[in-house]
Protein backbone atom coordinates (compact mmCIF):
# COMPACT_ATOMS: atom_id res chain seq x y z
CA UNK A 1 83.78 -3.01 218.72
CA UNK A 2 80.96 -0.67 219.27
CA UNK A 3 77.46 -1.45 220.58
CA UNK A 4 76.16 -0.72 217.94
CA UNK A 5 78.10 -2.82 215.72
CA UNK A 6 77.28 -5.72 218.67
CA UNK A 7 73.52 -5.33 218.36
CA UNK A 8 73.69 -5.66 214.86
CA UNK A 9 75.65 -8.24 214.05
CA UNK A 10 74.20 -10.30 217.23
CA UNK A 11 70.24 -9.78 215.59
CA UNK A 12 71.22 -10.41 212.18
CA UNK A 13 73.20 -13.68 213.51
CA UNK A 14 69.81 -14.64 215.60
CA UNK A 15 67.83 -14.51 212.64
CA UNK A 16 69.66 -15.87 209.93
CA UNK A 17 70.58 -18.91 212.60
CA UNK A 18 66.60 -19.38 213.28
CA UNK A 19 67.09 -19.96 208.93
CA UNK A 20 69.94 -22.22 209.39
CA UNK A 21 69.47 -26.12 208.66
CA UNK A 22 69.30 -27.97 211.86
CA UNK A 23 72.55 -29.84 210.87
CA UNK A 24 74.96 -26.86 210.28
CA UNK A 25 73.73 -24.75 212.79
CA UNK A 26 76.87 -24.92 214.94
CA UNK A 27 79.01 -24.39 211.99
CA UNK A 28 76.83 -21.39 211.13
CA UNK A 29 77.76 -20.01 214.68
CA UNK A 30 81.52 -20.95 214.62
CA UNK A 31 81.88 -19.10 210.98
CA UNK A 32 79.87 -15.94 212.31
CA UNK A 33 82.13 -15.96 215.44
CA UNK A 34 84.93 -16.36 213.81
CA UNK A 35 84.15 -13.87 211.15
CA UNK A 36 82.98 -11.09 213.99
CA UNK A 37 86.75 -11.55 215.51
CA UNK A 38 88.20 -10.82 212.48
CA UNK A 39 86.17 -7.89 211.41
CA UNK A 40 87.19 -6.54 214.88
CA UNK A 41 90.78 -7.27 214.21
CA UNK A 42 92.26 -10.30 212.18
CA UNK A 43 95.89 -10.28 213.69
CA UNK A 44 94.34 -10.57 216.51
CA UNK A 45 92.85 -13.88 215.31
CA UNK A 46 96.21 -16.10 215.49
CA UNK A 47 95.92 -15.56 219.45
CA UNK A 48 92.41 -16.87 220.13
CA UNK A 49 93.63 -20.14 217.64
CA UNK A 50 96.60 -20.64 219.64
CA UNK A 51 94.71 -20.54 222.97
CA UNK A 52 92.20 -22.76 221.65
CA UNK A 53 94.51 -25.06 220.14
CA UNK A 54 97.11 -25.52 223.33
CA UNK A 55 93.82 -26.25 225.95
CA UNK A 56 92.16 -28.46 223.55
CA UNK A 57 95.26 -30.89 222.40
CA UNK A 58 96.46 -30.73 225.88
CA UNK A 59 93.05 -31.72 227.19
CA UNK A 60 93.13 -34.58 224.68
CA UNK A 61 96.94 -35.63 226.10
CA UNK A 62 95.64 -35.64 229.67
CA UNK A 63 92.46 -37.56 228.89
CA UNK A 64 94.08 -39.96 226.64
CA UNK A 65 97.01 -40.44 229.74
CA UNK A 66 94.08 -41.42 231.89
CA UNK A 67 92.94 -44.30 229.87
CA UNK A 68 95.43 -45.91 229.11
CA UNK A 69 96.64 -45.74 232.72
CA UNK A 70 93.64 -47.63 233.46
CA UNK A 71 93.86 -50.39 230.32
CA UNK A 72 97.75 -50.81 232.05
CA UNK A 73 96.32 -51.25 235.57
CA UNK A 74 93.24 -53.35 234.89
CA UNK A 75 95.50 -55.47 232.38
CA UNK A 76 98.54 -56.07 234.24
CA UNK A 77 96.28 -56.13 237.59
CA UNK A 78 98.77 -53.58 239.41
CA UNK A 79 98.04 -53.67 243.12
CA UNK A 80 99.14 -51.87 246.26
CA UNK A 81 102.65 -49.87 246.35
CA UNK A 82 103.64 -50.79 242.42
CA UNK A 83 99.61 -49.35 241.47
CA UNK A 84 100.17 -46.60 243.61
CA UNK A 85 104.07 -45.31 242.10
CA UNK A 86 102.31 -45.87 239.05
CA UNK A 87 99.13 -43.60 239.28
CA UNK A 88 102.01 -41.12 240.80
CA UNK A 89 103.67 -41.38 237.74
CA UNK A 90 100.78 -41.06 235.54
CA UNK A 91 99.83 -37.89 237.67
CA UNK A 92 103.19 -36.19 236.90
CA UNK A 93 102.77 -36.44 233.16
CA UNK A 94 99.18 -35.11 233.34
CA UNK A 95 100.46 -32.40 235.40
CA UNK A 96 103.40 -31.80 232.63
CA UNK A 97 100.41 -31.04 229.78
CA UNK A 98 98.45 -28.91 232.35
CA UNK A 99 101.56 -26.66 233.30
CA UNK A 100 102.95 -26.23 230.06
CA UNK A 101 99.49 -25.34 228.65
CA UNK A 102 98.89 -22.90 231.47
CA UNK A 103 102.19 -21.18 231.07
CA UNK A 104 101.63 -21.04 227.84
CA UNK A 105 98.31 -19.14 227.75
CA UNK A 106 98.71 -16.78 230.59
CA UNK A 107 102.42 -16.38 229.97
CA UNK A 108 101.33 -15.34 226.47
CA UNK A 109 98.21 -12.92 228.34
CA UNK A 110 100.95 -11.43 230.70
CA UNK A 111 103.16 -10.57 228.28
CA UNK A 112 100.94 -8.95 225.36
CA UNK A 113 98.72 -6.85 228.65
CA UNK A 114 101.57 -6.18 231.27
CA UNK A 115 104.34 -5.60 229.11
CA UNK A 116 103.89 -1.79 227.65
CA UNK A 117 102.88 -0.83 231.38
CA UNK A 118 106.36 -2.29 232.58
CA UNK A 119 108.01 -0.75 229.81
CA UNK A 120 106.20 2.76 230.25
CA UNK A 121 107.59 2.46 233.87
CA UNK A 122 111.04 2.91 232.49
CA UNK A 123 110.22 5.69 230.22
CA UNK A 124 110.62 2.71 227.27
CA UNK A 125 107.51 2.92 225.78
CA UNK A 126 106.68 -0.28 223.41
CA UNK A 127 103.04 -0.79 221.84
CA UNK A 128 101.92 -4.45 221.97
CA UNK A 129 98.57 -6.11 220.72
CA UNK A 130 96.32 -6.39 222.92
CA UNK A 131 93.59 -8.97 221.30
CA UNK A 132 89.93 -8.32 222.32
CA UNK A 133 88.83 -10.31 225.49
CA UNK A 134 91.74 -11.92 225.63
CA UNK A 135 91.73 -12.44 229.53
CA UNK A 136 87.91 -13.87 229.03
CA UNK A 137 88.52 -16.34 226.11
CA UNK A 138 92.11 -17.55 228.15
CA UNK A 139 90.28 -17.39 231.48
CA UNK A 140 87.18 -20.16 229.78
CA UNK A 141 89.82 -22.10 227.94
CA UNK A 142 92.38 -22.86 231.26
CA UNK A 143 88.86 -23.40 232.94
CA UNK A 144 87.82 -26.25 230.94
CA UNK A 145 91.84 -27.80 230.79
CA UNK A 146 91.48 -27.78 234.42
CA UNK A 147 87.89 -29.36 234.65
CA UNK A 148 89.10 -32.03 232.14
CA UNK A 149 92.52 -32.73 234.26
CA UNK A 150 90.35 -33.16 237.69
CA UNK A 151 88.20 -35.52 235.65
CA UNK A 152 84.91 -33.10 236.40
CA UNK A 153 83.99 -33.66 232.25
CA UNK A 154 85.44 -35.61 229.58
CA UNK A 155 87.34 -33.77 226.56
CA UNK A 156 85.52 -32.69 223.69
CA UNK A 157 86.89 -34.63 220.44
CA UNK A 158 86.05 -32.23 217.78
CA UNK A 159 88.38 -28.61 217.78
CA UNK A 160 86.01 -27.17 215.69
CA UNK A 161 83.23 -27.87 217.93
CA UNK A 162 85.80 -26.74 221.14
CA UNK A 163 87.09 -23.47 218.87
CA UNK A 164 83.22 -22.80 218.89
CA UNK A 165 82.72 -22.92 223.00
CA UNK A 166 85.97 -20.64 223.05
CA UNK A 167 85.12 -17.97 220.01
CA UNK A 168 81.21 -17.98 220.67
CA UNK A 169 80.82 -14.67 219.52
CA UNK A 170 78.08 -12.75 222.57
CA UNK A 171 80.21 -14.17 225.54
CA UNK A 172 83.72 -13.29 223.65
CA UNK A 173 84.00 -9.30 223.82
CA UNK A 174 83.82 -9.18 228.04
CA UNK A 175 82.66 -12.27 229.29
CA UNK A 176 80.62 -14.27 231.19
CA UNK A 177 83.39 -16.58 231.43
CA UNK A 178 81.22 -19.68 230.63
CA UNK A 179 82.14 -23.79 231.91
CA UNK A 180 81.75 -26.09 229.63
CA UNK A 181 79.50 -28.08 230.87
CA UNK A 182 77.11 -25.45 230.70
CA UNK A 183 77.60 -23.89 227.26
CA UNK A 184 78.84 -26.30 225.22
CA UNK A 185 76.32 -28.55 224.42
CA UNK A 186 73.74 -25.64 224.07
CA UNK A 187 76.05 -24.78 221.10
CA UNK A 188 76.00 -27.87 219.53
CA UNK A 189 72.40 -28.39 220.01
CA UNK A 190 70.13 -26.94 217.06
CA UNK A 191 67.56 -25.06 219.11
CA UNK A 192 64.18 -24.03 216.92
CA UNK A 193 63.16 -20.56 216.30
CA UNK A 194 60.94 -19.46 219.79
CA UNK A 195 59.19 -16.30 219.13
CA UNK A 196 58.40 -15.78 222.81
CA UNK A 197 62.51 -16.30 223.78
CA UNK A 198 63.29 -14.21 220.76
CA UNK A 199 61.03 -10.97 222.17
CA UNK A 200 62.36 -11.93 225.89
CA UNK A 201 66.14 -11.64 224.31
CA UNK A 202 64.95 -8.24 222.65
CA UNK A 203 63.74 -6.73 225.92
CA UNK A 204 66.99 -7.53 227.45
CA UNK A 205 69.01 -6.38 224.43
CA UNK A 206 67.05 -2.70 224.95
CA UNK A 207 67.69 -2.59 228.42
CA UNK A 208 70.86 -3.37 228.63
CA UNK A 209 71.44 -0.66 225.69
CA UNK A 210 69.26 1.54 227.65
CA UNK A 211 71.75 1.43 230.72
CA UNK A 212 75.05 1.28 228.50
CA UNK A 213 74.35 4.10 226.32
CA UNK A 214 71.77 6.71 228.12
CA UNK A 215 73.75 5.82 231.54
CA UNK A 216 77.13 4.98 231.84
CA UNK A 217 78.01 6.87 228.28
CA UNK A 218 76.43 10.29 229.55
CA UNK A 219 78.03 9.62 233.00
CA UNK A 220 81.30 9.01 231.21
CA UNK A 221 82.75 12.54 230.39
CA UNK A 222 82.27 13.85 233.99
CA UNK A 223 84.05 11.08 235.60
CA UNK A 224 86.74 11.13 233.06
CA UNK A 225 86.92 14.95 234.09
CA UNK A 226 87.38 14.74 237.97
CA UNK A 227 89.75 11.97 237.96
CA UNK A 228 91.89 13.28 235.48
CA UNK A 229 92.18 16.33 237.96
CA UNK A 230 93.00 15.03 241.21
CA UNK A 231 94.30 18.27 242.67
CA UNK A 232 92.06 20.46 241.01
CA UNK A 233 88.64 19.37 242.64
CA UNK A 234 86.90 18.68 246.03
CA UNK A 235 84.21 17.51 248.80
CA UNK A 236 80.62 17.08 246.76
CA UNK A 237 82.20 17.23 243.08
CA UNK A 238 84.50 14.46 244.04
CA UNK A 239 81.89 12.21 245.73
CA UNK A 240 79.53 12.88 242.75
CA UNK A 241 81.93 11.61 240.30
CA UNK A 242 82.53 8.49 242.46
CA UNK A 243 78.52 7.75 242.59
CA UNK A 244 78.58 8.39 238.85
CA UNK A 245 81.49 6.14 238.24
CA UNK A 246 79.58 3.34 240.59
CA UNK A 247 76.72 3.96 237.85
CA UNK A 248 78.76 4.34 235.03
CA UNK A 249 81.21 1.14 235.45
CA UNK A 250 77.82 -0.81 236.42
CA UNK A 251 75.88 -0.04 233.90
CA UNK A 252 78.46 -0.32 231.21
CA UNK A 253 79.31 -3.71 232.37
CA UNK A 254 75.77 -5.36 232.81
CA UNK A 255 74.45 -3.23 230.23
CA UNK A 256 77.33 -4.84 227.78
CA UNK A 257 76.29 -8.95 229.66
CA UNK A 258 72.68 -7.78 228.94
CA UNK A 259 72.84 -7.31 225.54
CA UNK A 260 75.24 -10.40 224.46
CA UNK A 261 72.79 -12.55 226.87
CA UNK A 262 69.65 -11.26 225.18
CA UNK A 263 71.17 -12.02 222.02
CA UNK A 264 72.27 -15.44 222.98
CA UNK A 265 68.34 -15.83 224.34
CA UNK A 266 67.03 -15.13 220.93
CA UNK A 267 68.95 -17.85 220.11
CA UNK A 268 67.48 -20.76 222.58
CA UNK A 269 71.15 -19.97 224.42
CA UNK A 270 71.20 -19.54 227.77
CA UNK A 271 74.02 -18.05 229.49
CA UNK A 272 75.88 -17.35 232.73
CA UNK A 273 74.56 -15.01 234.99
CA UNK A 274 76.81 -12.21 235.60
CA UNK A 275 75.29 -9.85 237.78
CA UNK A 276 72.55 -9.59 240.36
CA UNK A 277 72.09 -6.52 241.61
CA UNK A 278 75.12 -6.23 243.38
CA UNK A 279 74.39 -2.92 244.99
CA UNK A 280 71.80 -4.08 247.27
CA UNK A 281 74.57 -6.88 248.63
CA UNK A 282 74.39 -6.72 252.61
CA UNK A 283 78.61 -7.32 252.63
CA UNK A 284 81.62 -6.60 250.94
CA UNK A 285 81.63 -10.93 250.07
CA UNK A 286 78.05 -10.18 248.83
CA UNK A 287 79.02 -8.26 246.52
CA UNK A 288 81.64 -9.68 244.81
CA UNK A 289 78.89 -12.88 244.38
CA UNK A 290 76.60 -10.40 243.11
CA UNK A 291 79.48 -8.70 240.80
CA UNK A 292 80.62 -10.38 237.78
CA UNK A 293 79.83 -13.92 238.99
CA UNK A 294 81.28 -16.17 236.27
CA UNK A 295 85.28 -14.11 237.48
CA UNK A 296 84.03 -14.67 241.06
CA UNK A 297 83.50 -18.76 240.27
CA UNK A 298 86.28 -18.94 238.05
CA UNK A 299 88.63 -17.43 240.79
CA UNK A 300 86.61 -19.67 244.28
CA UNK A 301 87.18 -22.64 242.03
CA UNK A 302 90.36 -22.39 240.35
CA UNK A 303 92.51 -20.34 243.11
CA UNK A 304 90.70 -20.31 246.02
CA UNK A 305 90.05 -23.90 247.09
CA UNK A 306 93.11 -25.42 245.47
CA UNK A 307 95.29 -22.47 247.70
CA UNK A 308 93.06 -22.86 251.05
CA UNK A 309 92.92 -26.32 250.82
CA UNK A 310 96.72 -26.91 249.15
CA UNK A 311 99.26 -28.57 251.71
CA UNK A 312 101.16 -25.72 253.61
CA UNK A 313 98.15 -23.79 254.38
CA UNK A 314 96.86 -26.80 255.65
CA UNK A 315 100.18 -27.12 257.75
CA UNK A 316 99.87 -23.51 259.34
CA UNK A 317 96.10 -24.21 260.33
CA UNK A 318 96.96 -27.51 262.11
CA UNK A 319 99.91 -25.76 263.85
CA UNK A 320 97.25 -22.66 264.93
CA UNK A 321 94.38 -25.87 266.00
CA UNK A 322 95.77 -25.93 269.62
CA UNK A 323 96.14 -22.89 270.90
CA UNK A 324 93.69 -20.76 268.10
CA UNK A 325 90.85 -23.11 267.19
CA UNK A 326 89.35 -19.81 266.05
CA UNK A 327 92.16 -18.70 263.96
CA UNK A 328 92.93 -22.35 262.52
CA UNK A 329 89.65 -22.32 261.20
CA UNK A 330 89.74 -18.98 259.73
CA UNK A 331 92.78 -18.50 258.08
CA UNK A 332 92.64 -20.47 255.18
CA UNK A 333 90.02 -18.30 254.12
CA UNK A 334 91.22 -15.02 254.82
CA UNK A 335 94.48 -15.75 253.05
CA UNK A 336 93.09 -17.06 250.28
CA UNK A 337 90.38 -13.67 249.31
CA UNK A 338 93.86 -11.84 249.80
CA UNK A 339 95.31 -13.98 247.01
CA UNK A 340 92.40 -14.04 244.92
CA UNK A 341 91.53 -10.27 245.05
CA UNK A 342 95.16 -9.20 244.80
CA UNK A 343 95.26 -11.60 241.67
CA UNK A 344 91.87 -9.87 240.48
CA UNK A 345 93.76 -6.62 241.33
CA UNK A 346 96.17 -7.45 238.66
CA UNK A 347 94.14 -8.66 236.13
CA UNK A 348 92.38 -5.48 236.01
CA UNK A 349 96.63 -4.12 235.42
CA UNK A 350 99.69 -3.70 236.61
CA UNK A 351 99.90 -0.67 237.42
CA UNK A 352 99.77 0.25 241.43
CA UNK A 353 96.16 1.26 241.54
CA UNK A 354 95.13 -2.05 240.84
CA UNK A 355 96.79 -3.78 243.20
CA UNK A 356 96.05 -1.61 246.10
CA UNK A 357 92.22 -2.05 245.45
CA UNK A 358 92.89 -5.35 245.31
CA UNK A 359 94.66 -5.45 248.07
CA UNK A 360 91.92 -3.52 249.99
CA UNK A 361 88.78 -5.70 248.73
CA UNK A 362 91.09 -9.03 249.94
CA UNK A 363 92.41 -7.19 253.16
CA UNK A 364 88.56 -6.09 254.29
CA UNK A 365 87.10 -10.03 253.19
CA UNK A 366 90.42 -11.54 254.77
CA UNK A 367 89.22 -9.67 258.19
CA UNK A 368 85.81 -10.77 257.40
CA UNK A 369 86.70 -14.11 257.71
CA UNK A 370 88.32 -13.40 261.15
CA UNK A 371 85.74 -12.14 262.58
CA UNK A 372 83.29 -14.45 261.27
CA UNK A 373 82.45 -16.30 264.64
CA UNK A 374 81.93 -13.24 266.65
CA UNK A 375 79.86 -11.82 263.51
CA UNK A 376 77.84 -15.09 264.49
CA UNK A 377 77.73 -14.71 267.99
CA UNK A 378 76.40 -11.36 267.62
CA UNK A 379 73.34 -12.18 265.39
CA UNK A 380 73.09 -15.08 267.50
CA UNK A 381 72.47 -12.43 270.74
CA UNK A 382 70.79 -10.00 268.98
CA UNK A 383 68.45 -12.15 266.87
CA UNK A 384 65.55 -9.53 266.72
CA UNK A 385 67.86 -6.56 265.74
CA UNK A 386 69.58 -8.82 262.67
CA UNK A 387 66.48 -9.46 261.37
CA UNK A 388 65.21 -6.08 261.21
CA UNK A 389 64.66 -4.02 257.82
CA UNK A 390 66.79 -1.05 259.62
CA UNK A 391 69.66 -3.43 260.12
CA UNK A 392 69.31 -4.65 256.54
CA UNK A 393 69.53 -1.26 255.31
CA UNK A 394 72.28 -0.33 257.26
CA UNK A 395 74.42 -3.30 256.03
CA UNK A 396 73.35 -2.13 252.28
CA UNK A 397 74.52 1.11 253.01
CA UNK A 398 77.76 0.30 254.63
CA UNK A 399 78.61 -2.34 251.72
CA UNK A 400 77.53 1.25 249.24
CA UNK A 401 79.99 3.24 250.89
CA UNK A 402 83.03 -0.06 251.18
CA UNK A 403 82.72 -0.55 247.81
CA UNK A 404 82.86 3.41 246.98
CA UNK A 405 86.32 3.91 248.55
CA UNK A 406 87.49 0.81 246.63
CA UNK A 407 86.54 2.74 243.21
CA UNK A 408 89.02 5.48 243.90
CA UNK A 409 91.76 3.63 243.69
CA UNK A 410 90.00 1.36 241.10
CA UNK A 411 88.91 4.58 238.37
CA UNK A 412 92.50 7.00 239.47
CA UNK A 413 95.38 6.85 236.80
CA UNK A 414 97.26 6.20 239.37
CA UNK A 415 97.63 5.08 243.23
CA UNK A 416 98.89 8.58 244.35
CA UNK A 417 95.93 10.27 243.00
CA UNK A 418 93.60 8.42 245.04
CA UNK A 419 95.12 9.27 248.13
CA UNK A 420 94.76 12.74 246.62
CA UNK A 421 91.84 12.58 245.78
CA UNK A 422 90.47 10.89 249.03
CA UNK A 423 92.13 13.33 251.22
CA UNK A 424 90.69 16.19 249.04
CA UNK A 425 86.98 14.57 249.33
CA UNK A 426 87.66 14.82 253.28
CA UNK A 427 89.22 18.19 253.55
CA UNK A 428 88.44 20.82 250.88
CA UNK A 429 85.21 22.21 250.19
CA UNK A 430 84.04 23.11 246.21
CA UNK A 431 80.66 24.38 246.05
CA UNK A 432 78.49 22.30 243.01
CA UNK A 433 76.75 24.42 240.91
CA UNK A 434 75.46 24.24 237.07
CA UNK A 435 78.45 26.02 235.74
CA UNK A 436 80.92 23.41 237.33
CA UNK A 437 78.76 20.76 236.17
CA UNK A 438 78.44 22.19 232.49
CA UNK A 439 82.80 22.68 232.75
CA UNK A 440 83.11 19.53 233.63
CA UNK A 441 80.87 17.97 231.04
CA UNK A 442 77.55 17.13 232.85
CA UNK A 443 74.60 19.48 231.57
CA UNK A 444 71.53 20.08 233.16
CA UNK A 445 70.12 17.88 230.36
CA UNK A 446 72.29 15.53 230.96
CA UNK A 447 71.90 15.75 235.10
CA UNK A 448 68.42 15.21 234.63
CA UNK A 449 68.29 12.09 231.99
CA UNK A 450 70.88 11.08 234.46
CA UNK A 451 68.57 10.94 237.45
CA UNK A 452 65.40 10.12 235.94
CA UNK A 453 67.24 7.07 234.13
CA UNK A 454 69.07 5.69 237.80
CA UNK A 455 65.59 6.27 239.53
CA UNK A 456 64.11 3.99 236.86
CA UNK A 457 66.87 1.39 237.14
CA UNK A 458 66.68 1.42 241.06
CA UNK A 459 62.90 0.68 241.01
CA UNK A 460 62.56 -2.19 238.17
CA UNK A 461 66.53 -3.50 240.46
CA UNK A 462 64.25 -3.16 243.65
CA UNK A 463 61.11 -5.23 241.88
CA UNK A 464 63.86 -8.30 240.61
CA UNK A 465 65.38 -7.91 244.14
CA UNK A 466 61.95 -8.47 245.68
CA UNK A 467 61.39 -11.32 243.23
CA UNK A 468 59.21 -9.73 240.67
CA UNK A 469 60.53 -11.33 237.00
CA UNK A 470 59.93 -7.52 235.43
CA UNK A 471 60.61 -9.19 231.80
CA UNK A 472 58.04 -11.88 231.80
CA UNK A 473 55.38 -10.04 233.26
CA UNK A 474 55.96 -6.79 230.75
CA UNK A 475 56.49 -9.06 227.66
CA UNK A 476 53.00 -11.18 229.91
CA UNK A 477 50.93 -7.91 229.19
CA UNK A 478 48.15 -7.74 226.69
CA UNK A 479 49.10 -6.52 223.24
CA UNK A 480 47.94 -3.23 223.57
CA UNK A 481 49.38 -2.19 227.20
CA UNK A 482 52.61 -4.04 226.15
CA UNK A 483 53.51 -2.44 223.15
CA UNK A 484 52.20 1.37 224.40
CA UNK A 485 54.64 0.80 227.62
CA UNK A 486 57.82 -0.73 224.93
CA UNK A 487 56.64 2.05 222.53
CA UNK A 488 57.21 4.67 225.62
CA UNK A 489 60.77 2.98 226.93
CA UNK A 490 61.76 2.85 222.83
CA UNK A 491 61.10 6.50 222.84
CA UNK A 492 62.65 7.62 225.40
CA UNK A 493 66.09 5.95 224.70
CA UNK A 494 66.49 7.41 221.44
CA UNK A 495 65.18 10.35 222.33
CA UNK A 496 68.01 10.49 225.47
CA UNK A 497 71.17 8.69 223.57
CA UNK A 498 71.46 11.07 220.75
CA UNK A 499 74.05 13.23 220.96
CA UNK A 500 76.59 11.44 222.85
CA UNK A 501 79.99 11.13 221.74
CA UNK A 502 80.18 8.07 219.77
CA UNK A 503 83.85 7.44 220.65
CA UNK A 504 82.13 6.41 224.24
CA UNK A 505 79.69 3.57 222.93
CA UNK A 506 82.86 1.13 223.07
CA UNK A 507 82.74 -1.14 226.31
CA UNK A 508 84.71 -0.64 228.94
CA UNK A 509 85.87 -4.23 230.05
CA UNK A 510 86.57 -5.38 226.38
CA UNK A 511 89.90 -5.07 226.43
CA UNK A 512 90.30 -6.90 230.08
């Protein structure tokens, strides 16, 4: 699915559902969702059924367990060790719907994304469907089954309503991964054409197609270059194609959230935030709250409490409380970032790349979390010098350059050629010029759309940083300033995205 084709269909859905009868407006959005997964492949449509299906009956099974648990106890007036063995028992056949459920949906994600990599490993190669966003629809669908089993919301009783929160067309392609409680009834509600929300949702649509397609597209081809030539390139080229790839993967990913969120806005639809300017985070566990924050709260929520707070960790921390306070204290965290980044790792694939940058984001926060109390004690002692704006920057920069290692391993086909390319970076020396550029498919057209473009997305990212809402007060301009300054921006986008390959205006994450 193309931007293009995302854009289009999203507008043309915001307008005809601003024509929609109040009543059927939900039904008008599960029909254009539905139809939009089709168009982008109908046999992948059976898979996105069968995950909303499983969560939602199962849901309904552990729901309907839990009342009539309750009519038993209140009823029969079950009291001390008989009421307890029986809320056990009612536990274990709650936990029977949630497993099989969860098996079921991420056994069926493992084996239609991990198999052909597994296979390719043995020189077998086997070509499986992979359905579109099929790790974000499972990833929303297990959410809500698990909300629903720890009694945080109550099941919904219409699929068709439920099919709608898991098929919502915007959020399906790459995400956010949205909670129920948040979305849900926004879909259900019939929200009244808003002029003012529709032009705000515009704005964002052409700035996030502003950073997808005259960014990260024209970065594309040069990063796609380098990396697919470890042992050919060096020093500067390699560290250029790293920065670019920081832009590219950045702007492809927030320019993609931007667009389904501003078409989601123009319908009175408000979702997740995503991103928020994760490049200015001060630590590596600032950024990944700044980087795709609906994985990030999916992940703290789902993995990371119930491992750092499950029963053997617990164990090892009161074993380490004596003699390590420190430690006891600690640990729980720093194993569980190592779980949840090496399971992040994964997700991205299964290949060894992943799971080394995994492995290196959940090794550096797991150390993090160590250190944590002398990190204290330090800004504790040095009060004045943690609260300076040269500190600040230096923590910006030194998160810049932890992240930037990460994306070697993170962009490389595979593990081996980011050690190659790392060492190369570090050791041999390939002067930058415009013929290497031009070779490697960065003109000086395209170097300086490039650096115009990030300079103009660093200073409106600086404004939001500092506050500034740079949408309200453009779209809070009189007529005439306002439209001159969109009729400039307008302009220069379709000035700068023609001529890009059009095989590169797919998103990068949509088949995560």
């Amino acid at each position: 699915m193309s931007i293009f084709q995302l854009i289009g269909v999203g507008v043309a859905a915001a307008f005809l559902y601003s024509l929609c009868p109040r009543r059927i407006k939900w039904v008008f959005l599960l029909i254009i969702s539905l139809a939009w997964y089709a168009y982008s492949g109908i046999k992948a449509l059976p898979f996105l059924f069968v995950t909303a299906f499983s969560t939602w009956f199962a849901a309904k099974q552990i729901s309907s367990i839990s009342v009539k648990s309750k009519e038993r106890i209140r009823s029969e007036g079950l009291t001390g060790q008989a009421r307890k063995e029986y809320k056990n028992a009612v536990r274990n056949q709650q936990r029977h719907w949630l497993l099989a459920a969860l098996l079921l949906n991420f056994g069926l994600l493992a084996l239609l994304k991990y198999t052909p990599p597994l296979f390719a490993l043995m020189d077998r190669p086997i070509d499986l469907l992979l359905p579109l966003g099929i790790s974000f629809y499972t990833f929303q669908s297990t959410g809500y089954l698990l909300d629903v089993y720890n009694a945080k919301i109550q099941p919904e009783q219409n699929p068709l309503r439920y099919l709608l929160f898991v098929s919502f067309f915007p959020q399906l392609i790459q995400g956010p991964i949205a909670r129920y409680d948040q979305l849900a009834s926004q879909l259900n509600e019939p929200h009244e054409f808003d002029m003012a929300q529709f032009e705000k949702g515009l704005l964002l649509i052409l700035f996030g197609f502003f950073k997808k397609r005259v960014i990260a597209d024209r970065a594309a081809p040069f990063v796609s270059a380098v990396f697919a030539d470890a042992s050919s390139q060096g020093g500067l080229v390699i560290v250029l194609a790293v920065l670019l790839y920081s832009l590219q993967q950045y702007c492809d990913f927030s320019g993609g959230i931007d667009i389904v969120t501003g078409i989601a806005e123009m319908m009175g639809i408000r979702l997740t935030p995503n991103f928020r300017r994760p490049y200015f985070a001060v630590s590596l566990g600032d950024f990944w709250r700044r980087w795709h924050i609906s994985l990030g709260s999916w992940m703290r929520d789902y993995v990371f409490y119930p491992f750092a707070l499950c029963a053997p960790v617990a164990r090892l921390s009161k074993a380490l409380k004596t003699k390590h306070p420190g430690l006891a204290r600690t640990l729980p965290a720093a194993l569980g970032n190592i779980l949840v980044f090496l399971l992040v790792g994964i997700w991205h694939g299964a290949q060894m790349n992943y799971v080394l940058w995994g492995l290196y984001n959940g090794l550096i926060l797991a150390v993090s979390a160590l250190l944590e109390p002398q990190y204290k004690s330090f800004q504790t002692g040095h009060a004045s010098l943690a609260a300076s704006p040269g500190f600040h920057v230096f923590r910006v920069l030194r998160t810049f350059l932890i992240v930037n290692i990460g994306w070697f391993f993170d962009r490389s086909e595979h593990a081996l050629d980011a050690f190659i390319l790392f060492k190369r970076t570090l050791t041999v020396s390939v002067p930058v010029n415009s013929d290497l550029l031009l070779s490697l498919g960065l003109s000086a057209r395209d170097t300086h759309i490039l650096l115009f473009s990030a300079v103009l997305l660093l200073i409106i990212s600086l404004l939001e940083e500092r506050g500034v809402p740079v949408r309200e007060r453009v779209l809070g301009l009189h007529i005439v300033p306002r439209w001159c300054l969109l009729f400039l921006f307008i302009l220069f986008v379709v000035a700068t995205f023609t001529g890009l390959n059009p095989e590169n205006s797919g998103f990068m994450y949509a088949v995560f």
